[in-house]
Structures are given as structure tokens and as C-alpha cells.
C-alpha atoms as a PDB file:
ATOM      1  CA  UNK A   1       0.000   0.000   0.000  1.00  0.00           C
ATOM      2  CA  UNK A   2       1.413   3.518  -0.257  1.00  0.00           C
ATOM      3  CA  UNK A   3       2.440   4.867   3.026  1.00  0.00           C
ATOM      4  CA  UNK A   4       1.205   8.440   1.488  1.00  0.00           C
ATOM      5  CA  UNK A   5      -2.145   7.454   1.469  1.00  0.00           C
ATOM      6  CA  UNK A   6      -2.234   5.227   4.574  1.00  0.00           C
ATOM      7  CA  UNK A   7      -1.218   8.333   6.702  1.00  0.00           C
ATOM      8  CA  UNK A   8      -3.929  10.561   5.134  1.00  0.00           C
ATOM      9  CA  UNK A   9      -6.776   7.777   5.819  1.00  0.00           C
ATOM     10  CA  UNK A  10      -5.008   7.677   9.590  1.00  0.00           C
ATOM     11  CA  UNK A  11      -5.031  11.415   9.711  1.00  0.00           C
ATOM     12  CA  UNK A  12      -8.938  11.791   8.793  1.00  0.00           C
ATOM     13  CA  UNK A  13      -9.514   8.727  11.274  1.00  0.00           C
ATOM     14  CA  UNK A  14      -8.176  10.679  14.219  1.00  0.00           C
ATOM     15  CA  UNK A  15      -9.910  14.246  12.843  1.00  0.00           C
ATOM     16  CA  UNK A  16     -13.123  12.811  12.327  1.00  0.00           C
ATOM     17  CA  UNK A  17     -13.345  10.138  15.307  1.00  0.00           C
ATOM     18  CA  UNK A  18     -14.050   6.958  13.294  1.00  0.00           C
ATOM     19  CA  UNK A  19     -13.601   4.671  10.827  1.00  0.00           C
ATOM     20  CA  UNK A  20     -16.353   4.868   9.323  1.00  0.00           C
ATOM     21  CA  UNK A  21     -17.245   8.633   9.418  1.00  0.00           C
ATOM     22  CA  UNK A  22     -13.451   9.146   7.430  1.00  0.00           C
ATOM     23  CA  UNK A  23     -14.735   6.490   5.190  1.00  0.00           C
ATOM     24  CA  UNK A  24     -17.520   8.568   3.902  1.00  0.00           C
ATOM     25  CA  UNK A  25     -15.105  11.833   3.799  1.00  0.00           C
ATOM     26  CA  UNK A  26     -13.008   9.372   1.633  1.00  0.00           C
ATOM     27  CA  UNK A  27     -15.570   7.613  -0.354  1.00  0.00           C
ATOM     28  CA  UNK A  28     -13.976   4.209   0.504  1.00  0.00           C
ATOM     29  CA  UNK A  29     -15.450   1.369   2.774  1.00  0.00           C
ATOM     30  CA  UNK A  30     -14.987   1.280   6.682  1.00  0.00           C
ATOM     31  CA  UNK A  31     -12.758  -2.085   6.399  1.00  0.00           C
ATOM     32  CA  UNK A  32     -10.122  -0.169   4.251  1.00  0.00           C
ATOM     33  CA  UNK A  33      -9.797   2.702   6.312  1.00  0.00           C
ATOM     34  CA  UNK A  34      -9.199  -0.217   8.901  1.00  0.00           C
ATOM     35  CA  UNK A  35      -7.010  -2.084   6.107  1.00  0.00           C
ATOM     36  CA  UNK A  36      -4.721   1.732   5.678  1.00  0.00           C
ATOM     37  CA  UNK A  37      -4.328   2.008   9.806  1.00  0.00           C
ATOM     38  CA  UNK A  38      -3.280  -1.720  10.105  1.00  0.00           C
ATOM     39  CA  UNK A  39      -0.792  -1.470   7.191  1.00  0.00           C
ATOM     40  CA  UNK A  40       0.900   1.403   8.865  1.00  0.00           C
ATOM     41  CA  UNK A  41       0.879  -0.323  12.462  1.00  0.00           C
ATOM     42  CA  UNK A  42       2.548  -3.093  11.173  1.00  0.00           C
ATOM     43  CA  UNK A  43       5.357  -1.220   8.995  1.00  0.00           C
ATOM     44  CA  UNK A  44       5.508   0.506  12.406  1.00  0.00           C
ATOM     45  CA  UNK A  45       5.686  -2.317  14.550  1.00  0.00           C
ATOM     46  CA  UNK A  46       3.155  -1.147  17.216  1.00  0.00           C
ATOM     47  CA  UNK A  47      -0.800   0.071  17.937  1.00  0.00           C
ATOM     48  CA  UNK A  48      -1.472   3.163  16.971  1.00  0.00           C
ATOM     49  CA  UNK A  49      -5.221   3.092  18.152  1.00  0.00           C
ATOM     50  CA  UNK A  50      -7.327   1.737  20.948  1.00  0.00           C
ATOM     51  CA  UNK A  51     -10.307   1.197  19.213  1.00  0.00           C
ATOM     52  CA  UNK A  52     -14.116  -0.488  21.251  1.00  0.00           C
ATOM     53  CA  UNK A  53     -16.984  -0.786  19.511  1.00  0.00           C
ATOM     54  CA  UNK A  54     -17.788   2.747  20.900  1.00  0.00           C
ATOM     55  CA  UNK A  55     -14.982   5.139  20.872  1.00  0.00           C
ATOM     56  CA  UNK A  56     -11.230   5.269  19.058  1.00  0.00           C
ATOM     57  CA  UNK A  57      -8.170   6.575  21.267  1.00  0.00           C
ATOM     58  CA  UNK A  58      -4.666   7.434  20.680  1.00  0.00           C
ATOM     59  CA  UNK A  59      -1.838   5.819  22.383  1.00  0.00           C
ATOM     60  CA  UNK A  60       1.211   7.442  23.010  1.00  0.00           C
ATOM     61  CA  UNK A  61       3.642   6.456  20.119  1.00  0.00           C
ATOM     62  CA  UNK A  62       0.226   7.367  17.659  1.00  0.00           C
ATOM     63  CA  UNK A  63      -0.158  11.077  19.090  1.00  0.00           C
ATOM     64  CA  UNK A  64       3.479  11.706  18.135  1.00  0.00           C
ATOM     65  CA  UNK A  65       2.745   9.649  14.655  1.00  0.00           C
ATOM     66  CA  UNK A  66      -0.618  11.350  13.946  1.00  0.00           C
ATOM     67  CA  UNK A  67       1.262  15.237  14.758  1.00  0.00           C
ATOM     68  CA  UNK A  68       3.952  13.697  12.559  1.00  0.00           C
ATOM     69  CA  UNK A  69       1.779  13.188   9.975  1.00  0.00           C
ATOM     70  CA  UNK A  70      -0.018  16.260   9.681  1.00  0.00           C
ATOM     71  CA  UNK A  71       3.120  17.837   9.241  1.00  0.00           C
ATOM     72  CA  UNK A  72       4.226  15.406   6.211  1.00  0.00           C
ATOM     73  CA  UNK A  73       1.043  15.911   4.551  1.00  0.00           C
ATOM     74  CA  UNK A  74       0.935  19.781   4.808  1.00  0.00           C
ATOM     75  CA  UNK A  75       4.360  19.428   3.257  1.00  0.00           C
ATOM     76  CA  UNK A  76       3.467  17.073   0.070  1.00  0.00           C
ATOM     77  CA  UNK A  77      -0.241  19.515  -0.304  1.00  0.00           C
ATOM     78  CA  UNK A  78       2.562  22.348  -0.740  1.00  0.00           C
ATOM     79  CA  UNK A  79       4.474  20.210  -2.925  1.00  0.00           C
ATOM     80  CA  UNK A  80       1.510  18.730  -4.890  1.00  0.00           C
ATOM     81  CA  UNK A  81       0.541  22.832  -5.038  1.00  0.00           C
ATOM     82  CA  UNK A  82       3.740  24.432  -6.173  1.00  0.00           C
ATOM     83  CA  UNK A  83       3.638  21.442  -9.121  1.00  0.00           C
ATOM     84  CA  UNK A  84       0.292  22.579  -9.993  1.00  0.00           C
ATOM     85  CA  UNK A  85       0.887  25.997 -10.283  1.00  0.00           C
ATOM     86  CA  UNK A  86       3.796  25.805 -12.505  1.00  0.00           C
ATOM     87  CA  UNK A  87       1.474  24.053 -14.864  1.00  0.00           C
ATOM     88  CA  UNK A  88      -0.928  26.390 -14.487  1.00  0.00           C
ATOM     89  CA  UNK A  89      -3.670  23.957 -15.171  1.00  0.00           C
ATOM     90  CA  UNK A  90      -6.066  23.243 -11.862  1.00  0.00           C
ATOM     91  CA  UNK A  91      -6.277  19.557 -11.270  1.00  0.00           C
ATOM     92  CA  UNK A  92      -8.086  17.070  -9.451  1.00  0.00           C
ATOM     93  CA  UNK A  93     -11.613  17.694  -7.639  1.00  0.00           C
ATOM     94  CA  UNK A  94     -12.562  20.963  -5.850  1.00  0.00           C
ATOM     95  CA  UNK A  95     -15.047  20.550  -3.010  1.00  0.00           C
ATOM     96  CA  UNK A  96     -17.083  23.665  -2.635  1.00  0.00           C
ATOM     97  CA  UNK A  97     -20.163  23.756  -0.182  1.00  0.00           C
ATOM     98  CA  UNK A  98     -22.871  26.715  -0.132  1.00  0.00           C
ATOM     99  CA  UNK A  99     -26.006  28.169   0.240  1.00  0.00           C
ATOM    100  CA  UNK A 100     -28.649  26.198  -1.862  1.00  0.00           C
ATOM    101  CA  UNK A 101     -30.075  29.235  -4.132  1.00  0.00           C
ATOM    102  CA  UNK A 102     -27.122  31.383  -3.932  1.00  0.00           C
ATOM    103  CA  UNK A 103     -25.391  28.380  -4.856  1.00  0.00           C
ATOM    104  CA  UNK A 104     -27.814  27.277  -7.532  1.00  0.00           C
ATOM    105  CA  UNK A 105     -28.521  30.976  -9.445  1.00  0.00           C
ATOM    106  CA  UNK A 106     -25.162  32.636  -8.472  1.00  0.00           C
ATOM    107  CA  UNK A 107     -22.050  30.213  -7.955  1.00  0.00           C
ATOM    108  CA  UNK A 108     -22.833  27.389  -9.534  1.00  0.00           C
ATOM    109  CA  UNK A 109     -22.874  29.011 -13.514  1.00  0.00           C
ATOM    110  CA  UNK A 110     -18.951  30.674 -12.464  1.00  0.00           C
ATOM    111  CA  UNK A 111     -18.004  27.274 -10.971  1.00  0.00           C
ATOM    112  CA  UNK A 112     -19.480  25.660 -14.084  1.00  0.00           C
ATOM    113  CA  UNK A 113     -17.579  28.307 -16.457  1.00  0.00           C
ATOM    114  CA  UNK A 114     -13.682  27.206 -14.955  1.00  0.00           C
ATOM    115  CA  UNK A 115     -14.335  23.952 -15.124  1.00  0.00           C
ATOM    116  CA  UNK A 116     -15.470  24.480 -18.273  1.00  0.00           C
ATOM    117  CA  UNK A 117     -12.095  26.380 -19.252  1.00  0.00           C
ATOM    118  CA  UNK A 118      -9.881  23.476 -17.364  1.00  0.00           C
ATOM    119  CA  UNK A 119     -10.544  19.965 -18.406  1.00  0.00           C
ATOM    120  CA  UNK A 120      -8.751  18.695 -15.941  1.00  0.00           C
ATOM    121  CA  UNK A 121     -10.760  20.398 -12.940  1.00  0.00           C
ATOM    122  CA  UNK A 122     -13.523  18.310 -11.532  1.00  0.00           C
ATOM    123  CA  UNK A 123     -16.563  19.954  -8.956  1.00  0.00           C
ATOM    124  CA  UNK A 124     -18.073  18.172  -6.073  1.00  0.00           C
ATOM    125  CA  UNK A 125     -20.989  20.682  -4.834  1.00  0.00           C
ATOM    126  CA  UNK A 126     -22.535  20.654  -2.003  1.00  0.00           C
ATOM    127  CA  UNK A 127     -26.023  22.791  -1.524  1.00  0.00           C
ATOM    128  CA  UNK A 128     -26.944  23.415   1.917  1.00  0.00           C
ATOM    129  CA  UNK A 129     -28.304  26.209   4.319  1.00  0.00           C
ATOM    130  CA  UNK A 130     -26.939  24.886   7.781  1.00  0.00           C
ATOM    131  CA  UNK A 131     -22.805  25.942   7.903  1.00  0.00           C
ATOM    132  CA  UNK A 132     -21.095  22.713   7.400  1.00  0.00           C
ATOM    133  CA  UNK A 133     -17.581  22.033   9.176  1.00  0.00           C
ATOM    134  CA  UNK A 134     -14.488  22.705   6.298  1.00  0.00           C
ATOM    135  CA  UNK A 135     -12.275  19.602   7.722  1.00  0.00           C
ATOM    136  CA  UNK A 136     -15.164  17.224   8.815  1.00  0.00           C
ATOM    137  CA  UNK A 137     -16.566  17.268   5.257  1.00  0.00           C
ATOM    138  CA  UNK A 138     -13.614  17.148   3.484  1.00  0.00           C
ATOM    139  CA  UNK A 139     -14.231  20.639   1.731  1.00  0.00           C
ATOM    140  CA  UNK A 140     -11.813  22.796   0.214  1.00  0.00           C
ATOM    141  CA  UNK A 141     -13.819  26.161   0.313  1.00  0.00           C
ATOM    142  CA  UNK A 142     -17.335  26.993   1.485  1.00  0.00           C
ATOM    143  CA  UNK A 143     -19.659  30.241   0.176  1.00  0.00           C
ATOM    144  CA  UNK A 144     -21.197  31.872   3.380  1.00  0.00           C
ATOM    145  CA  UNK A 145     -23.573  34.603   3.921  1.00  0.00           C
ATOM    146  CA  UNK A 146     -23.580  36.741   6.976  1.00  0.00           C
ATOM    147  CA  UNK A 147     -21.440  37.311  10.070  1.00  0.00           C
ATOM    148  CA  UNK A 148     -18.365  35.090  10.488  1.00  0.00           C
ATOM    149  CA  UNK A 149     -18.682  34.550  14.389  1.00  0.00           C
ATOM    150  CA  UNK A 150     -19.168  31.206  14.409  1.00  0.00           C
ATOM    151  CA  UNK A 151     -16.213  30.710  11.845  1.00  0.00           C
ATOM    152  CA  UNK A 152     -12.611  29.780  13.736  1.00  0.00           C
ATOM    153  CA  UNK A 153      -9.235  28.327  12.523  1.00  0.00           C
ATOM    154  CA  UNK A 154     -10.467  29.615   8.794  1.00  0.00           C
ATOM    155  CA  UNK A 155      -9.361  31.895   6.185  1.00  0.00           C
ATOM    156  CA  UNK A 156     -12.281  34.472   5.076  1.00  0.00           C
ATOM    157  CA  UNK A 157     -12.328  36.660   2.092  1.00  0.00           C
ATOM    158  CA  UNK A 158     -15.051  38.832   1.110  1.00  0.00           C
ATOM    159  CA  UNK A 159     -16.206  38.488  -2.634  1.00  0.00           C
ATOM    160  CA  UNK A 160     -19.561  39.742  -2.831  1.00  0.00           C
ATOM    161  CA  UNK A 161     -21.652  42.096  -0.850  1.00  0.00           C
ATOM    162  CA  UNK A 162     -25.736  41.582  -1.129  1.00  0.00           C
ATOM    163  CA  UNK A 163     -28.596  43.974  -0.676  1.00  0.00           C
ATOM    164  CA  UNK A 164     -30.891  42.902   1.792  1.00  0.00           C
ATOM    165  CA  UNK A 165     -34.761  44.999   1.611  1.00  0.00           C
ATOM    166  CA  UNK A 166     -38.240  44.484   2.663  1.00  0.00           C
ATOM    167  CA  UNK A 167     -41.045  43.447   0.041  1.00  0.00           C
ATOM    168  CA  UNK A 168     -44.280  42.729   0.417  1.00  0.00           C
ATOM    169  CA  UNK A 169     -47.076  42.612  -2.647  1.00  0.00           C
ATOM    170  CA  UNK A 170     -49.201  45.082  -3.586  1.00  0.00           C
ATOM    171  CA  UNK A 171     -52.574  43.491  -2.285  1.00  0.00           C
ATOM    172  CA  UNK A 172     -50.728  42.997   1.395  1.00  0.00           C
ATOM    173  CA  UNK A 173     -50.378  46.848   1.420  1.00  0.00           C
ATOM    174  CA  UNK A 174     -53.312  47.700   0.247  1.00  0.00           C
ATOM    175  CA  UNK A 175     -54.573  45.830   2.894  1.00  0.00           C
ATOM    176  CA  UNK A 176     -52.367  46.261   5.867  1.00  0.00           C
ATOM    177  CA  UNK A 177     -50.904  49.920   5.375  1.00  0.00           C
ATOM    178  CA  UNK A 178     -47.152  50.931   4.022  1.00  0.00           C
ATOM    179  CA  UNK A 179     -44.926  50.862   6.454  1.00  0.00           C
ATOM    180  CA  UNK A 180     -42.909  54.194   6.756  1.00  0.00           C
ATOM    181  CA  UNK A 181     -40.893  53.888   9.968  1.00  0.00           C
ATOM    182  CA  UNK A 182     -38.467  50.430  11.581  1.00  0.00           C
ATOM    183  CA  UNK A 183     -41.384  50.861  14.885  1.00  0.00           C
ATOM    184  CA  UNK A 184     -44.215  50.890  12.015  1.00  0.00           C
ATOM    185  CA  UNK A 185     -42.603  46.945  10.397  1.00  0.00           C
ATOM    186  CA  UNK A 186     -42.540  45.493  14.236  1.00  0.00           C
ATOM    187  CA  UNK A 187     -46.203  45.764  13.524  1.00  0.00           C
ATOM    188  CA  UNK A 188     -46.444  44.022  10.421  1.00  0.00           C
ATOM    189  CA  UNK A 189     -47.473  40.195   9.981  1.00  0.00           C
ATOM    190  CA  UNK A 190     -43.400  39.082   8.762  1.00  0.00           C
ATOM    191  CA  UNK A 191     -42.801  35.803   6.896  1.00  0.00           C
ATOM    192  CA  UNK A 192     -39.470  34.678   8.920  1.00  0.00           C
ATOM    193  CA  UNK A 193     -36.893  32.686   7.877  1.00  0.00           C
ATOM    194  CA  UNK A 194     -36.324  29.903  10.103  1.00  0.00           C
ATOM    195  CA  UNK A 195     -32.599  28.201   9.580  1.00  0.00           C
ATOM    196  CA  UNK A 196     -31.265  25.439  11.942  1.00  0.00           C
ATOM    197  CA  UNK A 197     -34.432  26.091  13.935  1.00  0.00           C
ATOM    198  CA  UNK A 198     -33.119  29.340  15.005  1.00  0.00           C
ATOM    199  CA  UNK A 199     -35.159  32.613  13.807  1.00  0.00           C
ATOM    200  CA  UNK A 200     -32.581  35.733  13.111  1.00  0.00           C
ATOM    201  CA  UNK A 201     -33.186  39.356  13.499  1.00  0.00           C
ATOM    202  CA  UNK A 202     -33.636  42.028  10.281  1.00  0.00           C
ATOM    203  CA  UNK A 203     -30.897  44.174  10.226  1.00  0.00           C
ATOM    204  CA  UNK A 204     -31.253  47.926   9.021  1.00  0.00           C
ATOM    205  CA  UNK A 205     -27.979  50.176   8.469  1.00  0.00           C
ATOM    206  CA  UNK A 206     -26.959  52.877  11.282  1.00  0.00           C
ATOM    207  CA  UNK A 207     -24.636  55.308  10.750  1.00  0.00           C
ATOM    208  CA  UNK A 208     -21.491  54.570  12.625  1.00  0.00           C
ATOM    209  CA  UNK A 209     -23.546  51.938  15.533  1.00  0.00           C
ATOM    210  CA  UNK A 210     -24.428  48.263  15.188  1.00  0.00           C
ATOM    211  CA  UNK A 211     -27.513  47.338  12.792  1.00  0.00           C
ATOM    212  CA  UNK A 212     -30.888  48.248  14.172  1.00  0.00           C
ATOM    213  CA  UNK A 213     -32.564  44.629  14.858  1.00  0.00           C
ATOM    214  CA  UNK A 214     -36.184  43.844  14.068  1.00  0.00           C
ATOM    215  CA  UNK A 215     -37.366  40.610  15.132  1.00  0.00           C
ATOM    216  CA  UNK A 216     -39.520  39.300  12.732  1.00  0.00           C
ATOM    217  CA  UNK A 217     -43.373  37.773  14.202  1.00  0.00           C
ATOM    218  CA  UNK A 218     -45.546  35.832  11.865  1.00  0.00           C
ATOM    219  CA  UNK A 219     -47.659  32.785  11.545  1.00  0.00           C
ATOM    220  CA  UNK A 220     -45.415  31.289   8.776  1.00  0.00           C
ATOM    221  CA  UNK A 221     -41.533  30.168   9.277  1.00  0.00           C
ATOM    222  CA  UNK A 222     -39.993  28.663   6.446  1.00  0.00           C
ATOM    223  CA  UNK A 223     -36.359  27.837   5.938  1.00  0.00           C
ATOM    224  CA  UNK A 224     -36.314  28.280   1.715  1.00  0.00           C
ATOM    225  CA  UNK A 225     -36.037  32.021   0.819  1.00  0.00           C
ATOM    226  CA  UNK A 226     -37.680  31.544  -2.729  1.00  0.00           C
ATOM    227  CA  UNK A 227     -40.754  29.788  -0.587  1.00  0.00           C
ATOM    228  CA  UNK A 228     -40.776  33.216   1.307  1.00  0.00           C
ATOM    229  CA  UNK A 229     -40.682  35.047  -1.308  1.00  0.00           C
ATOM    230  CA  UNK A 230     -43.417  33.120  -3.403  1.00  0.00           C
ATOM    231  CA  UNK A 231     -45.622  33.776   0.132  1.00  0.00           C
ATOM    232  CA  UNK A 232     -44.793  37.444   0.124  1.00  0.00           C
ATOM    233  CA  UNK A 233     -45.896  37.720  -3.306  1.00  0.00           C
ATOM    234  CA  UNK A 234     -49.487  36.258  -2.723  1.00  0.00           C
ATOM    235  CA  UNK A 235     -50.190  38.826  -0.057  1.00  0.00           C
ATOM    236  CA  UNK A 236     -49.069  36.791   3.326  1.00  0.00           C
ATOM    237  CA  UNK A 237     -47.051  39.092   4.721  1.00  0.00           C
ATOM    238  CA  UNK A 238     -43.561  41.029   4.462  1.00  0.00           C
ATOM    239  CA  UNK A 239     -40.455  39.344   3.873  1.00  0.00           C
ATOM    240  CA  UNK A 240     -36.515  40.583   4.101  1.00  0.00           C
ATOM    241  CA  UNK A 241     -34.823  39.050   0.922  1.00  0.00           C
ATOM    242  CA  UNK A 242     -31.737  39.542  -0.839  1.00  0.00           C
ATOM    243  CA  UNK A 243     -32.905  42.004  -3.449  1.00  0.00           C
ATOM    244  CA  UNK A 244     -31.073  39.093  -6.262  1.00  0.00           C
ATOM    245  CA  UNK A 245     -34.296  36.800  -5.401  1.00  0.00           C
ATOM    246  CA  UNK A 246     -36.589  39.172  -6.104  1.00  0.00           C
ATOM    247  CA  UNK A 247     -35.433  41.391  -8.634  1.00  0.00           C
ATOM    248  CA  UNK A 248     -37.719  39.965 -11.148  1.00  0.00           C
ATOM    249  CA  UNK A 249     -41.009  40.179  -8.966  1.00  0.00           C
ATOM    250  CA  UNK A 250     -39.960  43.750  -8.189  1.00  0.00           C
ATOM    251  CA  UNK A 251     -39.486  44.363 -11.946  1.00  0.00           C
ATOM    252  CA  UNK A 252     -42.885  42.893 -12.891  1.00  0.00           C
ATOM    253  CA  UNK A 253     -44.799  44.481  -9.314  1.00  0.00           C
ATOM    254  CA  UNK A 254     -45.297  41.366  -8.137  1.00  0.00           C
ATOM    255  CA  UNK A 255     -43.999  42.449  -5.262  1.00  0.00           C
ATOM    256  CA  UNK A 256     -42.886  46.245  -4.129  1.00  0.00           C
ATOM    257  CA  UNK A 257     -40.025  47.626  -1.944  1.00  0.00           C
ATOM    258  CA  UNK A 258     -40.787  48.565   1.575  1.00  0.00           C
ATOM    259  CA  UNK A 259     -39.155  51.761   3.310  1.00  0.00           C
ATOM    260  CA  UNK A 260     -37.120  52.497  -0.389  1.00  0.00           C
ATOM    261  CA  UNK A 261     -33.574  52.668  -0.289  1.00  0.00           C
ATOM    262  CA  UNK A 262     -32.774  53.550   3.579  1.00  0.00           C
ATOM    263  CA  UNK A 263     -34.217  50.151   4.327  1.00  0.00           C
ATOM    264  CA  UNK A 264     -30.974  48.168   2.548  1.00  0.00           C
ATOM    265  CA  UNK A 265     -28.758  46.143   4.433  1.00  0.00           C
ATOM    266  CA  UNK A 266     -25.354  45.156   3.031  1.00  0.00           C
ATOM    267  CA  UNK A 267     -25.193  41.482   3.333  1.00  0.00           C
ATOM    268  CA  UNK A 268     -21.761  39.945   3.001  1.00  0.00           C
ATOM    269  CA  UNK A 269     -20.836  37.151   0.913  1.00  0.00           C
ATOM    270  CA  UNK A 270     -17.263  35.080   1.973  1.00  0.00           C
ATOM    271  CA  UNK A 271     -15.293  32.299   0.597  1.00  0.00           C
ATOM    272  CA  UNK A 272     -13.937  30.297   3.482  1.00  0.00           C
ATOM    273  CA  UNK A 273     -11.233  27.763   3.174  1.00  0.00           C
ATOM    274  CA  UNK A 274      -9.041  26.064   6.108  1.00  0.00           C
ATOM    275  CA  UNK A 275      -5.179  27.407   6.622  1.00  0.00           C
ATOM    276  CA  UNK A 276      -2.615  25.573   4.104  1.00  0.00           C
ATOM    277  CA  UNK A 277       1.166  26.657   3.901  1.00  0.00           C
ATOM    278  CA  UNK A 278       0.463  27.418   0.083  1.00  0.00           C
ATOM    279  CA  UNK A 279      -3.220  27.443  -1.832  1.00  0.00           C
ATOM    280  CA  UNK A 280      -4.139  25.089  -3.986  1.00  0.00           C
ATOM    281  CA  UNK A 281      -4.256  26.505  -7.619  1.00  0.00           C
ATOM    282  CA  UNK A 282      -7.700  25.029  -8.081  1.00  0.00           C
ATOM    283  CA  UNK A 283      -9.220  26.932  -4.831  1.00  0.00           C
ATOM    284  CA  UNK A 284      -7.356  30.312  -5.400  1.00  0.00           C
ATOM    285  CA  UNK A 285      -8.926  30.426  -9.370  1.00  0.00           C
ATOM    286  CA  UNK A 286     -12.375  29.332  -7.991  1.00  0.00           C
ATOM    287  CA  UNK A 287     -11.846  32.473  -5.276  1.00  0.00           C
ATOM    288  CA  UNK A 288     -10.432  34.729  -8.139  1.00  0.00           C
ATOM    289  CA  UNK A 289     -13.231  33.974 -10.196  1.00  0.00           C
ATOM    290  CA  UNK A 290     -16.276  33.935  -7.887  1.00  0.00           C
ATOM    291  CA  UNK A 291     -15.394  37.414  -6.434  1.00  0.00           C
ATOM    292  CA  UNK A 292     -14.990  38.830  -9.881  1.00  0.00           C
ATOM    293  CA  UNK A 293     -18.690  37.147 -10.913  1.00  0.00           C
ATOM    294  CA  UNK A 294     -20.672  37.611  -8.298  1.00  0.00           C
ATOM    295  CA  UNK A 295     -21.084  41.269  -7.217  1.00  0.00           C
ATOM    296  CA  UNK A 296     -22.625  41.652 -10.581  1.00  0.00           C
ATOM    297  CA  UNK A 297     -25.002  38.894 -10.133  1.00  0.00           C
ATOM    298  CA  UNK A 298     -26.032  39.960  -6.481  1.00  0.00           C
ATOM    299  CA  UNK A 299     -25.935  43.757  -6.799  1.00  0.00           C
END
């Protein structure tokens, strides 16, 4: 077997806390994952895990292996990187999760354009609201929305900054009043966005303080933004949407701005990928090209 490999399936053992959960990272089968660790225990001549049929430990002489190894690996990425670069062709596959419509209408057709332009490039794409974990699912950059706080131990860079406004349709107001003030739209019925089962507060710009919050109240919580916006459109209430979603209904007054242009929040869109001594060709040209694409597509 090659010892390369057998360390990387060791090193995603330890990270992700089982066999089996690195065997889905790696797309093999749980037995080779155990077949990599053995092969490397016997080459080494001792255990490197205490493994029960519930939990996976480290002994002594596999800490030192497994910090060892991380350290070898990082070195032959940078290697594998450098090689890459002076080919300037991206290789191999680039793991990108995001948010599912931003993903679908905004990312996706630049994703699909390099790979496009390099043969050699392939795309595994995740679509998914929840923030997934870079190193537990084996991604190599993620496309988030919003504050960073619950981001750690990642690199950030901003490529895209999104409008945020209030809509509602035309028969809602007519029915329920135009909002003119941030006290007059707590009194509005609101179609929330629910994500994770956590509700989150509208946020309206303040000169030089911290976003004025509104929290939302409303009889319908949904966690798919173009659901919200199909509700807000057939008179159910006021919705906060990235003003990308619902360009078109604004266009054709199926549904209509609320509080005009004061009411816009700037809404920040990052590219998140884990710290590496050098970046992988194929991540920095995705990077390169989504933050030239997309503040045209979400502006």
C-alpha cells in the first residue's frame, strides 16, 4: 500500500473520530480505512489506536505519529501545489459547499464556467443552508452569507456584498398599510426565515452603531427564501430578501419595496477555506473567479 495514502486515511480517522465517518469523507469502505491504519501499524511495529466498539483513542507512540503526519502531509499539499501551479492547469476535484439558491442561481454558472475552461478540474458541490464544518466534510472552500462569528481556525475573504430589503405585494399593502418607519414593520405580519431552527433578526444600516434589529413575528416560518418570497408575493405578509431573489417580482410588481432605499442592508458574501502553507491553484482560481462574478449577479 502507499504509506502516502495510509497516513492521510489515519489522519482523517483521528480528525473525524471513526472509521467509518473518514470512510464517507473518503468515499472508501470502513474495512479499508481499517485495512490503511493496520498497514501502517505493522510497517511501524506497534498500535497506533485503541479502538471499542464505541470510541477510538490514541496511544502514546500514535499522538506523536498522527502530529507527525499532519506535518508530512501539509508538506506534500505544498508540494503537490507548487507542481500545480507551474502548470498552471487546476487539477483534481474541488469541493465547494454553499447556500442552496445562492449556490444554484449565483455560484454554480462561475463554478461551471472554470471547469469548463480546465478539463482537468472536476466539482463536487454541495447545496446546503446549515454551515457545514471545512475539515469534517472534506471541503476545500465553502460560500457563506452573513457574520463570520461562528467561523474559527479559517481563512475568510469577502467576494460579494448583497442587498438585503423588505417586500411585500401590492394586495398585502393595500390591505395592511405601508410601512414608513423600523417601529411601524414590528407591527407588520413578517414571513421569517427559520434556519437550523433558530429565527434571526432584520438588520437595518446605522450610521457609525451596530444594525438596528427587528425581530420578525408571523404565523409562517420557512427555511427556503424563494418559498418566502413566493408567500410574500401572494399577499401573506412582508419578507426581508436579498434584493437578487426578487429582482424579477420587483421588476414585474409582483412584489414592491418597503421603506425604499434607507431600508438596505449590506449582506456579506465570503469564501472560506481552512489554513494551508500554500493554496491550492484550483481553490485560489475558484476564489479569483467567484469574487470577480458575483457582485454583478447579487448587486
Amino acid at each position: 500500500m502507499d504509506r502516502l495514502t495510509s497516513m492521510a486515511v489515519f489522519v482523517k480517522a483521528v480528525d473525524l473520530g471513526s472509521f467509518a465517518a473518514a470512510a464517507d469523507a473518503l468515499e472508501m469502505s470502513a474495512p479499508m480505512v481499517g485495512k490503511h491504519v493496520r498497514f501502517l501499524e505493522q510497517r511501524l511495529g506497534g498500535r497506533l489506536l485503541h479502538r471499542t466498539t464505541r470510541r477510538q483513542s490514541l496511544t502514546d507512540s500514535g499522538q506523536a505519529y498522527y502530529e507527525r503526519c499532519r506535518i508530512v502531509l501539509s508538506e506534500a499539499e505544498a508540494a503537490d501545489a507548487l507542481a500545480s501551479d507551474q502548470s498552471s492547469q487546476p487539477r483534481g476535484r474541488l469541493r465547494v459547499t454553499m447556500p442552496s439558491l445562492l449556490g444554484r442561481y449565483c455560484i454554480v454558472p462561475t463554478l461551471l464556467k472554470l471547469a469548463q475552461k480546465y478539463p482537468a478540474l472536476e466539482l463536487d458541490l454541495a447545496f446546503g443552508d446549515p454551515i457545514a464544518d471545512l475539515m469534517e466534510g472534506g471541503y476545500d472552500l465553502a460560500i457563506r452569507t452573513g457574520e463570520l462569528n461562528e467561523q474559527s481556525g479559517v481563512i475568510a475573504r469577502r467576494i460579494a456584498r448583497q442587498r438585503m430589503v423588505v417586500c411585500g405585494s401590492r394586495a398585502y399593502l393595500k390591505a395592511h398599510g405601508r410601512p414608513r418607519t423600523l417601529d411601524e414593520l414590528g407591527r407588520h405580519q413578517a414571513i421569517v426565515y427559520r434556519r437550523s431552527g433558530r429565527v434571526r433578526p432584520w438588520l437595518f444600516p446605522r450610521d457609525g452603531l451596530a444594525p438596528h434589529e427587528v425581530w420578525p413575528a408571523g404565523r409562517l416560518r420557512l427555511d427556503d427564501l424563494e418559498a418566502i418570497a413566493d408567500a410574500a408575493a401572494s399577499g401573506m405578509g412582508l419578507a426581508w430578501l436579498p434584493s437578487w431573489l426578487v429582482r424579477e417580482r420587483l421588476d414585474t410588481g409582483a412584489l414592491v419595496r418597503v421603506l425604499g432605499d434607507n431600508g438596505e442592508f449590506p449582506y456579506d458574501c465570503h469564501a472560506l477555506w481552512l489554513p494551508t502553507p500554500r493554496l491550492p491553484l484550483k481553490v485560489r482560481l475558484a476564489v479569483d473567479a467567484l469574487a470577480a462574478a458575483l457582485p454583478k449577479l447579487v448587486a
